[in-house]
C-alpha atoms as a PDB file:
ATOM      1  CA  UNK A   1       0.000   0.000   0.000  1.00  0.00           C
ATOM      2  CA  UNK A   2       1.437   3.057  -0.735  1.00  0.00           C
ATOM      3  CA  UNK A   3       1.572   6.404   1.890  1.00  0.00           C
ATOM      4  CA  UNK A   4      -0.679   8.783   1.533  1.00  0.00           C
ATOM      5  CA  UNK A   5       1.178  12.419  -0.030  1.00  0.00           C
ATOM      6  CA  UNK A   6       2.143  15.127   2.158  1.00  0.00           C
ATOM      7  CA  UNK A   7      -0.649  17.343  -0.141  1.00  0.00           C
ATOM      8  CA  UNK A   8      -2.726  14.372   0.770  1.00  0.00           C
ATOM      9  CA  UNK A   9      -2.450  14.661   4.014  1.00  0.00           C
ATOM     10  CA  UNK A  10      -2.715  18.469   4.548  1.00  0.00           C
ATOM     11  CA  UNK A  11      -5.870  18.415   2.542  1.00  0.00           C
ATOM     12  CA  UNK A  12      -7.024  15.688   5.301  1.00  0.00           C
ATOM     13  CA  UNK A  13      -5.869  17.876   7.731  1.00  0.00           C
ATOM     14  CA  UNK A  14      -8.507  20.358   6.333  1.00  0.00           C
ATOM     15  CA  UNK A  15     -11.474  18.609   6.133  1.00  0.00           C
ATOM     16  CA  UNK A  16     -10.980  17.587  10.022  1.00  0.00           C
ATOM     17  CA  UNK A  17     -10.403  21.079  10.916  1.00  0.00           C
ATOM     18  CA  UNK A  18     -14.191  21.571   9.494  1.00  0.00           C
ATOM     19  CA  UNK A  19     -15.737  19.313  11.175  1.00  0.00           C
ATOM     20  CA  UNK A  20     -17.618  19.935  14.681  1.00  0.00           C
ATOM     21  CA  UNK A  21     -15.254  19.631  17.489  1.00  0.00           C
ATOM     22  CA  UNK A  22     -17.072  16.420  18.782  1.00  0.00           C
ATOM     23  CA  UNK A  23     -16.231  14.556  15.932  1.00  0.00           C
ATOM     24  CA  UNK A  24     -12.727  15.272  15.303  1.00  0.00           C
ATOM     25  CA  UNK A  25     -10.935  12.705  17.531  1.00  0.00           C
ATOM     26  CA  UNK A  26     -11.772   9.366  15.004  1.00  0.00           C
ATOM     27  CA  UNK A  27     -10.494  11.069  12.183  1.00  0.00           C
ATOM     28  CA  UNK A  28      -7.837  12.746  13.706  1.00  0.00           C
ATOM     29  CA  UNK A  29      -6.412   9.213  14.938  1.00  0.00           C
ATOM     30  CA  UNK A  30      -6.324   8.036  11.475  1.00  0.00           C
ATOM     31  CA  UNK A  31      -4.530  11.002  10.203  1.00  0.00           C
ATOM     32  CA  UNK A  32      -1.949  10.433  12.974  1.00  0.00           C
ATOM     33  CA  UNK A  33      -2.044   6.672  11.039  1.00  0.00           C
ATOM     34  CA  UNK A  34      -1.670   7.871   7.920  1.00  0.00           C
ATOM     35  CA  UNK A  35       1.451  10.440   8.632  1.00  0.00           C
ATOM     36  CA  UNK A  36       3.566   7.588  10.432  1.00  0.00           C
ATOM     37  CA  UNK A  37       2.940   5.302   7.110  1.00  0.00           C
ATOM     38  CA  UNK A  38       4.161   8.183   5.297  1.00  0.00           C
ATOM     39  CA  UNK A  39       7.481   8.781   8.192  1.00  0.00           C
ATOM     40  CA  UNK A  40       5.865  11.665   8.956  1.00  0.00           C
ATOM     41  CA  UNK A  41       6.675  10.499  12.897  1.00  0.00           C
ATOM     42  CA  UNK A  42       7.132  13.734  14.431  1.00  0.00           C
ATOM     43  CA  UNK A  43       3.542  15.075  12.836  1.00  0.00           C
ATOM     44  CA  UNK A  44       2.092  11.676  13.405  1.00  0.00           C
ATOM     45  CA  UNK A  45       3.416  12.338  17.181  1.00  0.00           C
ATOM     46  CA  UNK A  46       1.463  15.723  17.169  1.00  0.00           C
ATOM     47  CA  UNK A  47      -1.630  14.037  15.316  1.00  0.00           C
ATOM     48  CA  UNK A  48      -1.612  11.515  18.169  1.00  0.00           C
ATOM     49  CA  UNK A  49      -1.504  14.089  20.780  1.00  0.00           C
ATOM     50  CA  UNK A  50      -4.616  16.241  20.021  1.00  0.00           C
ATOM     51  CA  UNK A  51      -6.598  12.839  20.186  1.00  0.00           C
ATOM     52  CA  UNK A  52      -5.450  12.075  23.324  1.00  0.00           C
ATOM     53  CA  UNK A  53      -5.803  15.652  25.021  1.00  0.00           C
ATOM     54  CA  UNK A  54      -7.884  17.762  22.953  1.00  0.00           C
ATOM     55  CA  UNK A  55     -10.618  15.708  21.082  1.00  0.00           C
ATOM     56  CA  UNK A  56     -11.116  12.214  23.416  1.00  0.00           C
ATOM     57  CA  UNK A  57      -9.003  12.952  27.033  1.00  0.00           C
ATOM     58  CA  UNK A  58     -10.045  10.020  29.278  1.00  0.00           C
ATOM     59  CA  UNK A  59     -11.256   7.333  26.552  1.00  0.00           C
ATOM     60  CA  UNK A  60      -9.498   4.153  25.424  1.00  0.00           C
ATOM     61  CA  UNK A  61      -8.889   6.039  21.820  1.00  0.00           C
ATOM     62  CA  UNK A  62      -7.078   8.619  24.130  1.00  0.00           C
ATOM     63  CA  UNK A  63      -4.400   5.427  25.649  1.00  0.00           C
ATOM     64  CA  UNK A  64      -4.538   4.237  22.195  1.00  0.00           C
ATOM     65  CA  UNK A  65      -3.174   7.518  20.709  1.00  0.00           C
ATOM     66  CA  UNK A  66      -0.664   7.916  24.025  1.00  0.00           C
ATOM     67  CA  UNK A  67       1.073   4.529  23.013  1.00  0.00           C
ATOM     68  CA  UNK A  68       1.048   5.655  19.296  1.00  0.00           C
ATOM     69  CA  UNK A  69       2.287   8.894  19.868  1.00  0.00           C
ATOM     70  CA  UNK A  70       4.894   7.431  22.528  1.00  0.00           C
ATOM     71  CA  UNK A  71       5.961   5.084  19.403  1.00  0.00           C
ATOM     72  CA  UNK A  72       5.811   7.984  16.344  1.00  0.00           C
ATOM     73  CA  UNK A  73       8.577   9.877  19.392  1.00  0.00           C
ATOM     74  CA  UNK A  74      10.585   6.710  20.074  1.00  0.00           C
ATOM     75  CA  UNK A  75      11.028   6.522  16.124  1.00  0.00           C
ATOM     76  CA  UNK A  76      11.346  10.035  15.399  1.00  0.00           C
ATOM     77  CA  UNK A  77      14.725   9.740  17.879  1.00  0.00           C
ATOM     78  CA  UNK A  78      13.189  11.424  20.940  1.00  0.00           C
ATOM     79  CA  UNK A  79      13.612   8.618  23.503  1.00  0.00           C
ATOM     80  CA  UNK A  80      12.927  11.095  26.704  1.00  0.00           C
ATOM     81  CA  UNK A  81       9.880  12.255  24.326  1.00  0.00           C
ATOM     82  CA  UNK A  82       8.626   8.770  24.220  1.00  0.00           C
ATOM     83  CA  UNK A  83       8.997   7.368  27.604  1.00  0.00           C
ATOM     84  CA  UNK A  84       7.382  10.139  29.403  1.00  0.00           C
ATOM     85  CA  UNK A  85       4.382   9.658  26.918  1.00  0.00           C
ATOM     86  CA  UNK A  86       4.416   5.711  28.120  1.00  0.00           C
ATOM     87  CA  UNK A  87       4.848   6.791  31.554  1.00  0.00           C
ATOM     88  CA  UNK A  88       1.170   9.094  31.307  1.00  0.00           C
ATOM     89  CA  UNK A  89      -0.285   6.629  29.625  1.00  0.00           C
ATOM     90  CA  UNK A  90       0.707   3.752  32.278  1.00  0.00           C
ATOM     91  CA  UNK A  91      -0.490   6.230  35.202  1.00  0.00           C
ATOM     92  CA  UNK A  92      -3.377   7.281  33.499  1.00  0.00           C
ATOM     93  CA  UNK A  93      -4.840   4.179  32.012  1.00  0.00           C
ATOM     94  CA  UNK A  94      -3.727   1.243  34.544  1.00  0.00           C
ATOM     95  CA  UNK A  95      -4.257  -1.683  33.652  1.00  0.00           C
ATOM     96  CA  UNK A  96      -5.245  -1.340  30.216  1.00  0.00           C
ATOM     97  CA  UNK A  97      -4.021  -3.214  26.917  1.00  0.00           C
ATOM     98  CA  UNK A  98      -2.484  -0.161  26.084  1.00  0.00           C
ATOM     99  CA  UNK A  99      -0.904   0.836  29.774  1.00  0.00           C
ATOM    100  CA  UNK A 100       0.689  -2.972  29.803  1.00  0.00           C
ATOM    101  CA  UNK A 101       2.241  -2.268  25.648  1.00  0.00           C
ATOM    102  CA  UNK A 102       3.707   0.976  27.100  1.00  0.00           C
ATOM    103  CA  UNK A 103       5.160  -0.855  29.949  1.00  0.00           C
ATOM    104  CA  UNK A 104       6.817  -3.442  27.088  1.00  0.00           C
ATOM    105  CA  UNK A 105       7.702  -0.733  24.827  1.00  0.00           C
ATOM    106  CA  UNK A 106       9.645   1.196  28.237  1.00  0.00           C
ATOM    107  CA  UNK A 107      11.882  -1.970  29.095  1.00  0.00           C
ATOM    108  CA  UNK A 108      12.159  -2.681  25.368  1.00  0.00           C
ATOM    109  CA  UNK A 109      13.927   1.133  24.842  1.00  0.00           C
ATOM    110  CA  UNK A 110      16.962   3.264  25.791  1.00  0.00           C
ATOM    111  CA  UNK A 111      16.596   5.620  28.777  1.00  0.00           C
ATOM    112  CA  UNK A 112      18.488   8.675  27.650  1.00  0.00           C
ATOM    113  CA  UNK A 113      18.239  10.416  24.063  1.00  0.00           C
ATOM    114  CA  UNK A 114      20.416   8.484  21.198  1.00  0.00           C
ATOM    115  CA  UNK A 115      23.110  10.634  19.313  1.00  0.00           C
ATOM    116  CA  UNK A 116      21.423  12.219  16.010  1.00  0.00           C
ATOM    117  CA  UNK A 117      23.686  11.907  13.316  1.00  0.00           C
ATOM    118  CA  UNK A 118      26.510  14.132  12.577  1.00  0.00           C
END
């Protein structure tokens, strides 16, 4: 399957922009999809974010985006980024599928920040 385009994607952007508030989060979450299939990870981060506290704070799509947005950081190369986002998420959501992959995905990873290139 191939990515979705960046003009693609901004044009998605739109239309969720225009729709009422209440019905953002679902389509939000699958742009935040979309822009990690693309390696978009820091915007898919973001993406994943505004589910979680903007659109759908305190639902299961809200530890669903936490973990994604936690794994968009880890891949993007912010490691500190990531494990505080799996940290929330664990605290928030206890004992949830989600809480227990953050938990996996936190032993799994480094602790501090990786070097970025030269």
């Amino acid at each position: 399957m191939t990515p979705p385009s960046t003009d693609d994607l901004a044009r998605w952007r739109l239309s969720i922009s225009r729709l009422p508030e209440p019905l953002r989060g679902g389509p939000m979450f699958v742009l935040a999809v979309a822009q990690r299939r693309a390696g978009l990870e820091k915007e898919s981060a973001i993406s994943y974010l505004w589910v979680a506290y903007i659109y759908r704070p305190n639902s299961p799509l809200a530890a669903r985006s936490l973990l994604g947005a936690g794994q968009a950081s880890m891949k993007a190369g912010m490691t500190a980024d990531a494990q505080k986002i799996w940290r929330e998420l664990i605290e928030t959501f206890p004992g949830s599928v989600w809480a227990m992959e953050a938990q996996k995905k936190m032993s799994e990873s480094p602790t501090q920040e990786e070097p970025r290139g030269p």
